[in-house]
PDB file of N, CA and C in Angstrom:
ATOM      1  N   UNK A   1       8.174 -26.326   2.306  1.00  0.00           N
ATOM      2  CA  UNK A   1       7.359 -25.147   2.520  1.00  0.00           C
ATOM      3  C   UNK A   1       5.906 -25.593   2.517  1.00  0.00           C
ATOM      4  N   UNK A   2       5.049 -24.498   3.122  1.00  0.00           N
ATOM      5  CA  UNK A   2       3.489 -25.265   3.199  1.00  0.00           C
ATOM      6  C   UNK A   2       2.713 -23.756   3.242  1.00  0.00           C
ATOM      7  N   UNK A   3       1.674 -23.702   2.850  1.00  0.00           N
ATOM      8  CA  UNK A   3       0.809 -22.902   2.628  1.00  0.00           C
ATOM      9  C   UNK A   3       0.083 -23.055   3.006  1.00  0.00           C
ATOM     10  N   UNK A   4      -1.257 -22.689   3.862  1.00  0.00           N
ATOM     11  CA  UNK A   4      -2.195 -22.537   5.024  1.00  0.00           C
ATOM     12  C   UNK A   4      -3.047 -22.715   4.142  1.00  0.00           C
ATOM     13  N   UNK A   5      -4.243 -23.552   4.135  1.00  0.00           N
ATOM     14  CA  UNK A   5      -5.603 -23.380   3.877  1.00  0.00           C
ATOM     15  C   UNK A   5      -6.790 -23.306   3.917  1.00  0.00           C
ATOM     16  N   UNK A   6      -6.079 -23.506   5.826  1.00  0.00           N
ATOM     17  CA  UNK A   6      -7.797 -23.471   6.397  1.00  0.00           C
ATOM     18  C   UNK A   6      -6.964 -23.930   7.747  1.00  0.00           C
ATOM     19  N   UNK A   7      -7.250 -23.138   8.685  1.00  0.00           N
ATOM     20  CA  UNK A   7      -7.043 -23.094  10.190  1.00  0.00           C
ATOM     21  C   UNK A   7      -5.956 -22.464  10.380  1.00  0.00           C
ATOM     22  N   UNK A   8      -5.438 -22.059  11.597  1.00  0.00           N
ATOM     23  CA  UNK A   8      -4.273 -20.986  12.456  1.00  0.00           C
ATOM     24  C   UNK A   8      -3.449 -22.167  12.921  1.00  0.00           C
ATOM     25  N   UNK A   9      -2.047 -21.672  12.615  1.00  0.00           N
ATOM     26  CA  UNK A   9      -0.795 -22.577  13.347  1.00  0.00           C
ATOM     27  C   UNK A   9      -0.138 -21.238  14.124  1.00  0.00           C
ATOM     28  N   UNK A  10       0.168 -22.006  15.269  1.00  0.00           N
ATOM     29  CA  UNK A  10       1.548 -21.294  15.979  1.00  0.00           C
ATOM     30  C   UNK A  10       3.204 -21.446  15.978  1.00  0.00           C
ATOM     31  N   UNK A  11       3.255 -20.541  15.765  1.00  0.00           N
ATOM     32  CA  UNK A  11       4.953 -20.078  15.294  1.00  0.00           C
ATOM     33  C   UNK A  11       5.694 -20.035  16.013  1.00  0.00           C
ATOM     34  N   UNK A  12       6.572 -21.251  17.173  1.00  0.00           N
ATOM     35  CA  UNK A  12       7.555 -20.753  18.322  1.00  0.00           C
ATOM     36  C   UNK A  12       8.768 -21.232  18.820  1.00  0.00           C
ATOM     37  N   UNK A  13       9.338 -20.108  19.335  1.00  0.00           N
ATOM     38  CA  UNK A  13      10.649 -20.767  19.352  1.00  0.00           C
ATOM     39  C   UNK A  13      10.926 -21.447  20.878  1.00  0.00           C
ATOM     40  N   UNK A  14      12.137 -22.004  20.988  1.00  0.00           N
ATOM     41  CA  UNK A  14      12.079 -23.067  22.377  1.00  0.00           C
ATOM     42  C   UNK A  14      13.757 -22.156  22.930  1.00  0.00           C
ATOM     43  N   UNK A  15      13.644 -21.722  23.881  1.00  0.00           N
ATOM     44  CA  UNK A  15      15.206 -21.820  24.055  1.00  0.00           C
ATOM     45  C   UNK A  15      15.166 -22.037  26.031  1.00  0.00           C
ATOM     46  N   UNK A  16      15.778 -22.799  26.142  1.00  0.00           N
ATOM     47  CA  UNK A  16      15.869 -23.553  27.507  1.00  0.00           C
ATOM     48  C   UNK A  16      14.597 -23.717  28.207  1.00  0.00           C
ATOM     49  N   UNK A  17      14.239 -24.719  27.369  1.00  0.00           N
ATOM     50  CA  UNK A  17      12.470 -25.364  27.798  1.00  0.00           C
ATOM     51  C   UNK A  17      11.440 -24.249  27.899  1.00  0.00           C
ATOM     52  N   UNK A  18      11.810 -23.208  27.443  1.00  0.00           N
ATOM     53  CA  UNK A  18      10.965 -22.215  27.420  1.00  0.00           C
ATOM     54  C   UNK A  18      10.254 -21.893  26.016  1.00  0.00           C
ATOM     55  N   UNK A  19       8.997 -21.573  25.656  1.00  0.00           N
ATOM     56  CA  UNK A  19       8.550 -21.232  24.647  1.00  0.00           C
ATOM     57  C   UNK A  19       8.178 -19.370  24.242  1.00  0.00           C
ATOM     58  N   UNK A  20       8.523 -18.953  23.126  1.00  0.00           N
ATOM     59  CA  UNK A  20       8.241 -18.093  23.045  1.00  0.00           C
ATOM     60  C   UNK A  20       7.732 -18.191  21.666  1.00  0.00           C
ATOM     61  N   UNK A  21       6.275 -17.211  21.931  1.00  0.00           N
ATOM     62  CA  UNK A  21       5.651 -17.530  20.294  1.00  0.00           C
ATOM     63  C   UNK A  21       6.060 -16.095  19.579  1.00  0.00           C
ATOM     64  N   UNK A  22       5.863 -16.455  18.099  1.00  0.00           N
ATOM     65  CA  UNK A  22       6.813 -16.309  17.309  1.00  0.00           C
ATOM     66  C   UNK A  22       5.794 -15.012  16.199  1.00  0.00           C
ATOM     67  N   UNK A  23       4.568 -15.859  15.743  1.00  0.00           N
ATOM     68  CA  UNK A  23       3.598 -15.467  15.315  1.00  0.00           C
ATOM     69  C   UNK A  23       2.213 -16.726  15.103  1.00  0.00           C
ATOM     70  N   UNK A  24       0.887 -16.070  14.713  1.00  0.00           N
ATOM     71  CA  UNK A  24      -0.116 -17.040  14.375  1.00  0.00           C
ATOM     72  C   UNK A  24      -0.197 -16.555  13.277  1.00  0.00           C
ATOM     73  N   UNK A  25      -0.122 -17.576  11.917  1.00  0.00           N
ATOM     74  CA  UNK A  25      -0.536 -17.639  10.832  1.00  0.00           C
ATOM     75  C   UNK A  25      -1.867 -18.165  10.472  1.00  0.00           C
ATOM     76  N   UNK A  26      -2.103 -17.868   9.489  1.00  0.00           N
ATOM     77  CA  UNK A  26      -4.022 -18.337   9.159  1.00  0.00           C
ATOM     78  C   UNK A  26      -3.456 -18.580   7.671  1.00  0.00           C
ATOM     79  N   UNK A  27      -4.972 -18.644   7.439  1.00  0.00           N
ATOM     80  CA  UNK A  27      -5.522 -19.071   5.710  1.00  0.00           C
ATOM     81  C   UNK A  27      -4.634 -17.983   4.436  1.00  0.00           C
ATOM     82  N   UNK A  28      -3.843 -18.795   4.069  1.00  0.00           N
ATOM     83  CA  UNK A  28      -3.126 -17.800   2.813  1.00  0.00           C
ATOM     84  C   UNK A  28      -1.598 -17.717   3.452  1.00  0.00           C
ATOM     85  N   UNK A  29      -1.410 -17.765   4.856  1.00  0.00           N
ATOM     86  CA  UNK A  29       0.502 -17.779   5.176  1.00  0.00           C
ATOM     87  C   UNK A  29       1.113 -19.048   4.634  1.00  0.00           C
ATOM     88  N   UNK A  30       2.222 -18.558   4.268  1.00  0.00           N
ATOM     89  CA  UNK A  30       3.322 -19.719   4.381  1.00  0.00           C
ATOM     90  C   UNK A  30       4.164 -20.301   5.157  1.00  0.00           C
ATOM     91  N   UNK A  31       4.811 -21.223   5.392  1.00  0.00           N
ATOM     92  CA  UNK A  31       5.488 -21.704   6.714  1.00  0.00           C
ATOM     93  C   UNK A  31       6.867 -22.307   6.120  1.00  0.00           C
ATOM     94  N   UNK A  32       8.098 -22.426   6.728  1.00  0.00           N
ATOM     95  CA  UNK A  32       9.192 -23.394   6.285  1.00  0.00           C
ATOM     96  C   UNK A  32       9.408 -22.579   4.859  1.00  0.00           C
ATOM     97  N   UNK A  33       9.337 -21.390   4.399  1.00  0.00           N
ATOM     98  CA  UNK A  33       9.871 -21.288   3.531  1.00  0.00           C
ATOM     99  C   UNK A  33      11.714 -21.224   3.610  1.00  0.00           C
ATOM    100  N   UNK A  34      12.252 -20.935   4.607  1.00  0.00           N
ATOM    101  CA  UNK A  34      13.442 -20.767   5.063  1.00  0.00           C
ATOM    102  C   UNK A  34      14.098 -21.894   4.403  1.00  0.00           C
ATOM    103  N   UNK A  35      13.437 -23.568   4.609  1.00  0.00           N
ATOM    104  CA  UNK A  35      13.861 -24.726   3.717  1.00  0.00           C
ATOM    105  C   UNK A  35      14.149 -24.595   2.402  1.00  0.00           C
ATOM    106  N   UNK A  36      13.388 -24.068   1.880  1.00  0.00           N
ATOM    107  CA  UNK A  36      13.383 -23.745   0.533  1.00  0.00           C
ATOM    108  C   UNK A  36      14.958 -22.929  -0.137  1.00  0.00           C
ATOM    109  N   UNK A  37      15.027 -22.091   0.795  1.00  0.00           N
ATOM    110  CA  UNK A  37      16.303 -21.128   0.091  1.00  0.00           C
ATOM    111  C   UNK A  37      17.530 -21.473   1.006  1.00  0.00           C
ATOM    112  N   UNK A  38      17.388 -22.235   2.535  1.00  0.00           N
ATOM    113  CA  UNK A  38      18.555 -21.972   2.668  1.00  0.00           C
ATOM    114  C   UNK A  38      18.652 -23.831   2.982  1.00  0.00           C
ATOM    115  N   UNK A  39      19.716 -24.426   3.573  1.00  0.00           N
ATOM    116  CA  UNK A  39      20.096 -25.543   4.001  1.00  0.00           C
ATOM    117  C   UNK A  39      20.047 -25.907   5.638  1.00  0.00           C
ATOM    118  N   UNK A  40      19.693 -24.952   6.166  1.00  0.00           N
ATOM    119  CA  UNK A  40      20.066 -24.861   7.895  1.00  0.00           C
ATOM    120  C   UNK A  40      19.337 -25.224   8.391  1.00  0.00           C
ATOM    121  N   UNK A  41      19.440 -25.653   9.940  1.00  0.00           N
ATOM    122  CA  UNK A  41      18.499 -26.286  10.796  1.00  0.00           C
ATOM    123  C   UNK A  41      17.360 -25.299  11.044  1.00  0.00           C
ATOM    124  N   UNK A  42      15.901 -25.949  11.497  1.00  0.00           N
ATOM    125  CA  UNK A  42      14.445 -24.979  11.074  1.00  0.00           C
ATOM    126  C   UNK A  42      14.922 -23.794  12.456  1.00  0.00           C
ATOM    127  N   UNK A  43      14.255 -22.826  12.250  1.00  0.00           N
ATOM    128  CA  UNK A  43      14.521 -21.520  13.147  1.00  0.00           C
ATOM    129  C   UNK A  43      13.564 -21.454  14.279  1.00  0.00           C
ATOM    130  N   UNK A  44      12.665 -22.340  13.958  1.00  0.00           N
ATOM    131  CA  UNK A  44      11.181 -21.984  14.487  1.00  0.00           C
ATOM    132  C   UNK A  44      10.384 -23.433  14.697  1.00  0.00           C
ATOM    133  N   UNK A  45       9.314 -23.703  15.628  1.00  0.00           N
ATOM    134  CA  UNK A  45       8.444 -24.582  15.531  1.00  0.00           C
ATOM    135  C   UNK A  45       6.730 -24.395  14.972  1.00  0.00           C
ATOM    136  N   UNK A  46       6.433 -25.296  14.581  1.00  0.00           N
ATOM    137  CA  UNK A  46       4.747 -24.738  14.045  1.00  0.00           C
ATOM    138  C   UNK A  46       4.208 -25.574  14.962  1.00  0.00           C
ATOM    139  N   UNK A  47       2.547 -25.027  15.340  1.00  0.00           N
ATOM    140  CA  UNK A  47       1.804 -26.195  15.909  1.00  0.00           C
ATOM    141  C   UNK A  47       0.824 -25.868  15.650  1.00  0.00           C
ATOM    142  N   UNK A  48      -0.175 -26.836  15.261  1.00  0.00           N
ATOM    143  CA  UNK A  48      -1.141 -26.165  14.694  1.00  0.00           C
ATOM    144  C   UNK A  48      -2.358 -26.101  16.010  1.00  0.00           C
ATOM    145  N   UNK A  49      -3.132 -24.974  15.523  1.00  0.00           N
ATOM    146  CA  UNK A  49      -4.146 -24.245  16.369  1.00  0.00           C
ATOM    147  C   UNK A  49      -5.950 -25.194  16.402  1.00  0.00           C
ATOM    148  N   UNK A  50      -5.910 -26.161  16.616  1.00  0.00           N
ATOM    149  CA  UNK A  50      -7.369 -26.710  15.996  1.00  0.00           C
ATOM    150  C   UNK A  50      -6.670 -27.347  14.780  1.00  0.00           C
ATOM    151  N   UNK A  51      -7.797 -27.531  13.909  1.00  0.00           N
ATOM    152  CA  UNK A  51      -7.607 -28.555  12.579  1.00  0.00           C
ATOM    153  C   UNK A  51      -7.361 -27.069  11.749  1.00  0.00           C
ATOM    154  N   UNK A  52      -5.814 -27.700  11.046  1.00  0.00           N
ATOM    155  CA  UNK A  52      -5.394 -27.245   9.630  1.00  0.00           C
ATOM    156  C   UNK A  52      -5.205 -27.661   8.549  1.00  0.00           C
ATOM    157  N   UNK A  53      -5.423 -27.438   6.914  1.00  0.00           N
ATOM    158  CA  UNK A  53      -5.415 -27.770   6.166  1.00  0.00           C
ATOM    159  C   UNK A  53      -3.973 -27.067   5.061  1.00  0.00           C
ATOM    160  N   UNK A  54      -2.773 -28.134   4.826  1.00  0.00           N
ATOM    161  CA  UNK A  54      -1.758 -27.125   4.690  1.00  0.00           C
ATOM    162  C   UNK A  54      -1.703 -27.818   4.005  1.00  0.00           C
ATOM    163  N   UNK A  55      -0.470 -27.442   2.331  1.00  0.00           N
ATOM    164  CA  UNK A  55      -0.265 -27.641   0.984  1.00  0.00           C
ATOM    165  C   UNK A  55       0.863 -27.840   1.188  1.00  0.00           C
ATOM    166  N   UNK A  56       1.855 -28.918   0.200  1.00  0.00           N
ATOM    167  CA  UNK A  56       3.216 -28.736   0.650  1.00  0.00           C
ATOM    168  C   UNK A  56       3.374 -28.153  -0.514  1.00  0.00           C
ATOM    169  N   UNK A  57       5.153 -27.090  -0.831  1.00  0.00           N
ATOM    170  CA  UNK A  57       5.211 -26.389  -1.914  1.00  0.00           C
ATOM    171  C   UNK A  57       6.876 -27.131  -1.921  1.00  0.00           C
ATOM    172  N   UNK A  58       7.231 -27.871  -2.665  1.00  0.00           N
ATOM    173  CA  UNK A  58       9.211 -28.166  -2.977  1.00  0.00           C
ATOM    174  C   UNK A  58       9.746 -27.245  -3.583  1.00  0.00           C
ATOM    175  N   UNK A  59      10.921 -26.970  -3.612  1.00  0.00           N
ATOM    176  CA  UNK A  59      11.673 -26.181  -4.384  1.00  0.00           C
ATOM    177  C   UNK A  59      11.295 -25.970  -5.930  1.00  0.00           C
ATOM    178  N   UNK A  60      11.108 -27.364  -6.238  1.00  0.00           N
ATOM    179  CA  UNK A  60      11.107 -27.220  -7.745  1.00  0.00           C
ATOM    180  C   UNK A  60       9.850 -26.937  -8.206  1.00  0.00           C
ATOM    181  N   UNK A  61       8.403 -26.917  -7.275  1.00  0.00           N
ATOM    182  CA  UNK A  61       7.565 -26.859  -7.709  1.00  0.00           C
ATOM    183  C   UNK A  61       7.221 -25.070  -7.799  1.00  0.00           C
ATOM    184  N   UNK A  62       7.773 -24.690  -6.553  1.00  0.00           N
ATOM    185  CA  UNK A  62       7.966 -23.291  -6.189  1.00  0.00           C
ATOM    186  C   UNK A  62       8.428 -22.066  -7.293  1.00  0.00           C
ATOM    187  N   UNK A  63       9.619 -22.673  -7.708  1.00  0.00           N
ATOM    188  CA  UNK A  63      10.392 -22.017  -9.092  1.00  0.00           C
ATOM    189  C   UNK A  63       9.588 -22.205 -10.222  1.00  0.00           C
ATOM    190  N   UNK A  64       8.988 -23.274 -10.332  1.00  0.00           N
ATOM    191  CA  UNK A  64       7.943 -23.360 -11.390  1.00  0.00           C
ATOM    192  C   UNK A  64       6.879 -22.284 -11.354  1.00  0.00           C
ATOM    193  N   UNK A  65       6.113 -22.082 -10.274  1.00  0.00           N
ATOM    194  CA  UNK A  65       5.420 -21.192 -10.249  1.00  0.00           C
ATOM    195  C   UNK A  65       5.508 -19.859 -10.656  1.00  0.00           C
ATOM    196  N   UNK A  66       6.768 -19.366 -10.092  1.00  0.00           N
ATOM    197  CA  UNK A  66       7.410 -18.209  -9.789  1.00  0.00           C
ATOM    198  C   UNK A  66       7.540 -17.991 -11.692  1.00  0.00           C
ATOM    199  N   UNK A  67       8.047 -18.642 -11.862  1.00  0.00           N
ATOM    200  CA  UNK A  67       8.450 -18.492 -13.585  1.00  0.00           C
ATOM    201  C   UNK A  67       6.924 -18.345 -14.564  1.00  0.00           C
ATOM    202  N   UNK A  68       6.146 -19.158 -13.708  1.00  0.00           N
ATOM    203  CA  UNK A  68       4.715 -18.817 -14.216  1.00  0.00           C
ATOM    204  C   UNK A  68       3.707 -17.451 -14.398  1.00  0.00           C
ATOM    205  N   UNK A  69       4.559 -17.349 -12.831  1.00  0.00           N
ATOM    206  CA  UNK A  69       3.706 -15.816 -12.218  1.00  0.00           C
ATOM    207  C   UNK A  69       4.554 -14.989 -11.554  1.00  0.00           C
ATOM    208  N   UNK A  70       5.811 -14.386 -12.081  1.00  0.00           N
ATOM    209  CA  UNK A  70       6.561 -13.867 -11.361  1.00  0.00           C
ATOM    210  C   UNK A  70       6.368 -12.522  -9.930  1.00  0.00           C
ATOM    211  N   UNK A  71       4.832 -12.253 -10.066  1.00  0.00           N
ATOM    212  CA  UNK A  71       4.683 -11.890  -8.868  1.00  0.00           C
ATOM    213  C   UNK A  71       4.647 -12.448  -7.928  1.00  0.00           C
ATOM    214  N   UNK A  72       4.270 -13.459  -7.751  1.00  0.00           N
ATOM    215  CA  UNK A  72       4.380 -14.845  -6.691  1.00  0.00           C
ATOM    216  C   UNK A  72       5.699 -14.848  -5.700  1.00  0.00           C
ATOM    217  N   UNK A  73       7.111 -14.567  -6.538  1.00  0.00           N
ATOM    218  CA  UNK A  73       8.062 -14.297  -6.049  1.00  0.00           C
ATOM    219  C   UNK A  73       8.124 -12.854  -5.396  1.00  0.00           C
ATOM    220  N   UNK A  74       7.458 -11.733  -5.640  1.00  0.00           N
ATOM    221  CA  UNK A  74       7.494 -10.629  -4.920  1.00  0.00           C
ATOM    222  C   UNK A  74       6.816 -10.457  -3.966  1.00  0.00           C
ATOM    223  N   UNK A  75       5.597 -11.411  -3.739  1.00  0.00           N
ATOM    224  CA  UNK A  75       4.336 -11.491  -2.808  1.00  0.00           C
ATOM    225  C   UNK A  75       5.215 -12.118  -1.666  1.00  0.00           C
ATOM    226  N   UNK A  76       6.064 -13.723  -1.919  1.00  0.00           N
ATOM    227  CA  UNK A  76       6.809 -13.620  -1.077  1.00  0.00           C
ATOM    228  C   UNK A  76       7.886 -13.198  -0.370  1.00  0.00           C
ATOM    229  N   UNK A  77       8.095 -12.241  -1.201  1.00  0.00           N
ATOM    230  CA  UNK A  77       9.495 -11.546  -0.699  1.00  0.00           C
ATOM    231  C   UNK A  77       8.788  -9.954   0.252  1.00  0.00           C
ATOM    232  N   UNK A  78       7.329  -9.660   0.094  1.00  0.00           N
ATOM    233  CA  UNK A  78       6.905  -8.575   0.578  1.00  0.00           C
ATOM    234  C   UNK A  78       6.564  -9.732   2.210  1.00  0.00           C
ATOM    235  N   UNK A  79       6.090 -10.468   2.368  1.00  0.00           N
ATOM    236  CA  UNK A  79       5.723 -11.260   3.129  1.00  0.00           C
ATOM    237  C   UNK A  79       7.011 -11.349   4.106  1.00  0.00           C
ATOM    238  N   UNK A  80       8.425 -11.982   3.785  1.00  0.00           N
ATOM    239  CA  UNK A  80       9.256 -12.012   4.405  1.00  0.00           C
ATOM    240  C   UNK A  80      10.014 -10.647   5.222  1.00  0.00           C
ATOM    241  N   UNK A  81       9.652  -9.338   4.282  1.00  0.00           N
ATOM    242  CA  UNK A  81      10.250  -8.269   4.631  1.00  0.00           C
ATOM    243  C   UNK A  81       9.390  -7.921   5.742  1.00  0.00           C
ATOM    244  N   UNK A  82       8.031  -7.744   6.079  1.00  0.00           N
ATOM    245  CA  UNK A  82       7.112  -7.525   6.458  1.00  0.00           C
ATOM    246  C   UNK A  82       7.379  -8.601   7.796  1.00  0.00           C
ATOM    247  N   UNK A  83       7.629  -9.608   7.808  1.00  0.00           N
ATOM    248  CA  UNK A  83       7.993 -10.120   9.060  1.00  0.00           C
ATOM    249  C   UNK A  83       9.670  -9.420   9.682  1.00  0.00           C
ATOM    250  N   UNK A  84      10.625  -9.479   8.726  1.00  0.00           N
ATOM    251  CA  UNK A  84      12.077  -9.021   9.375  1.00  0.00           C
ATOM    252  C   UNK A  84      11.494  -7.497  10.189  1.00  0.00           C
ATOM    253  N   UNK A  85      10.463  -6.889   9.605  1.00  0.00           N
ATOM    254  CA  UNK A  85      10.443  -5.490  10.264  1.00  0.00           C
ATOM    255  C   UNK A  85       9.458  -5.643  11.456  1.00  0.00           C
ATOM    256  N   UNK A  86       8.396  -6.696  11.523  1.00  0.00           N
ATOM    257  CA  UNK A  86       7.710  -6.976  12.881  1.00  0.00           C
ATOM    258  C   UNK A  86       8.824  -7.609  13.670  1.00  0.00           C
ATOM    259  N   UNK A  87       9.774  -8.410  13.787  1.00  0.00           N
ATOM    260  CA  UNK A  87      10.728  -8.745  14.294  1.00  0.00           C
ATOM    261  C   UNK A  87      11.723  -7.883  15.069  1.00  0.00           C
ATOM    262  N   UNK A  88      11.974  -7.036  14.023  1.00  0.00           N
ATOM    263  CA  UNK A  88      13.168  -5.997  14.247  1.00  0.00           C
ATOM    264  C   UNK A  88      12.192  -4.600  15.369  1.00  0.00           C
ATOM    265  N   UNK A  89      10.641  -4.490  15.042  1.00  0.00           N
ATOM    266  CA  UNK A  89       9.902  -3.695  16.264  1.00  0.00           C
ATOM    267  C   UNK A  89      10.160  -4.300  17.213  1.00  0.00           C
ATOM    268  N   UNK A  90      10.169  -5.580  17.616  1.00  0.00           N
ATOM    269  CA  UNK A  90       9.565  -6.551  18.539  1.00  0.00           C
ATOM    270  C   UNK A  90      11.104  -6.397  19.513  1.00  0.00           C
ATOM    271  N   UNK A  91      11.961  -6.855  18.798  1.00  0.00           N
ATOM    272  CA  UNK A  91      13.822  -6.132  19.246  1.00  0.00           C
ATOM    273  C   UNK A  91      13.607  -5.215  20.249  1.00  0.00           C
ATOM    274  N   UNK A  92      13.670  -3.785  19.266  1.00  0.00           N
ATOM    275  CA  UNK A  92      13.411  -2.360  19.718  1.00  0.00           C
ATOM    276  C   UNK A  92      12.803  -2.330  20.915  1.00  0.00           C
ATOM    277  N   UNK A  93      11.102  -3.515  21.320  1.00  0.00           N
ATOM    278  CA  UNK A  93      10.561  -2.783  22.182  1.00  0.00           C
ATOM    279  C   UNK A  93      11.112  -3.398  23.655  1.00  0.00           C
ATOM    280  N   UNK A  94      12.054  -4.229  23.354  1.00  0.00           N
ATOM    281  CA  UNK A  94      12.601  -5.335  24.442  1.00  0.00           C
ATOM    282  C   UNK A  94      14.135  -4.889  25.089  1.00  0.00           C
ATOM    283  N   UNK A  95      14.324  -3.667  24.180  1.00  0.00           N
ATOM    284  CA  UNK A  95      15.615  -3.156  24.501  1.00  0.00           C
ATOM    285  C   UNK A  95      14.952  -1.655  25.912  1.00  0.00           C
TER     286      UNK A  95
END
């Protein structure tokens, strides 16, 4: 997982040499958290936008936190929901 700290990455997916972007993240997003909780191949590509400055976060360092500051774990879980429902508009407007 990695945490943004300075510059915009792009978020996209590839399906038959085609790109479709995904989202642009900035200063304060997270990326690859998906690694973190699940085992599966990545869903998505990043690229970064200009020069970025990104943090890596491991599992174990992650849970550490979380146990530190257990809002940390709700910040990212509002973060993830907040994308499934820009996702799930994005569906809707393609149907």
């Amino acid at each position: 997982m990695f945490v943004i700290q300075k510059g915009k990455v792009e978020v996209f997916a590839e399906t038959d040499g085609r790109e479709t972007r995904l989202a642009v993240l900035g200063e304060g997003d997270f990326i690859g958290e998906m690694a973190v909780f699940e085992k599966e191949p990545r869903s998505a590509t990043v690229r970064a936008l200009g020069e970025v400055r990104a943090i890596t976060v491991d599992k174990k360092n992650l849970l550490r936190r979380v146990s530190e500051d257990p809002t940390l774990a709700f910040r990212v879980i509002r973060t993830l929901s907040k994308r499934v429902r820009e996702l799930n508009d994005e569906v809707a407007r393609l149907r």
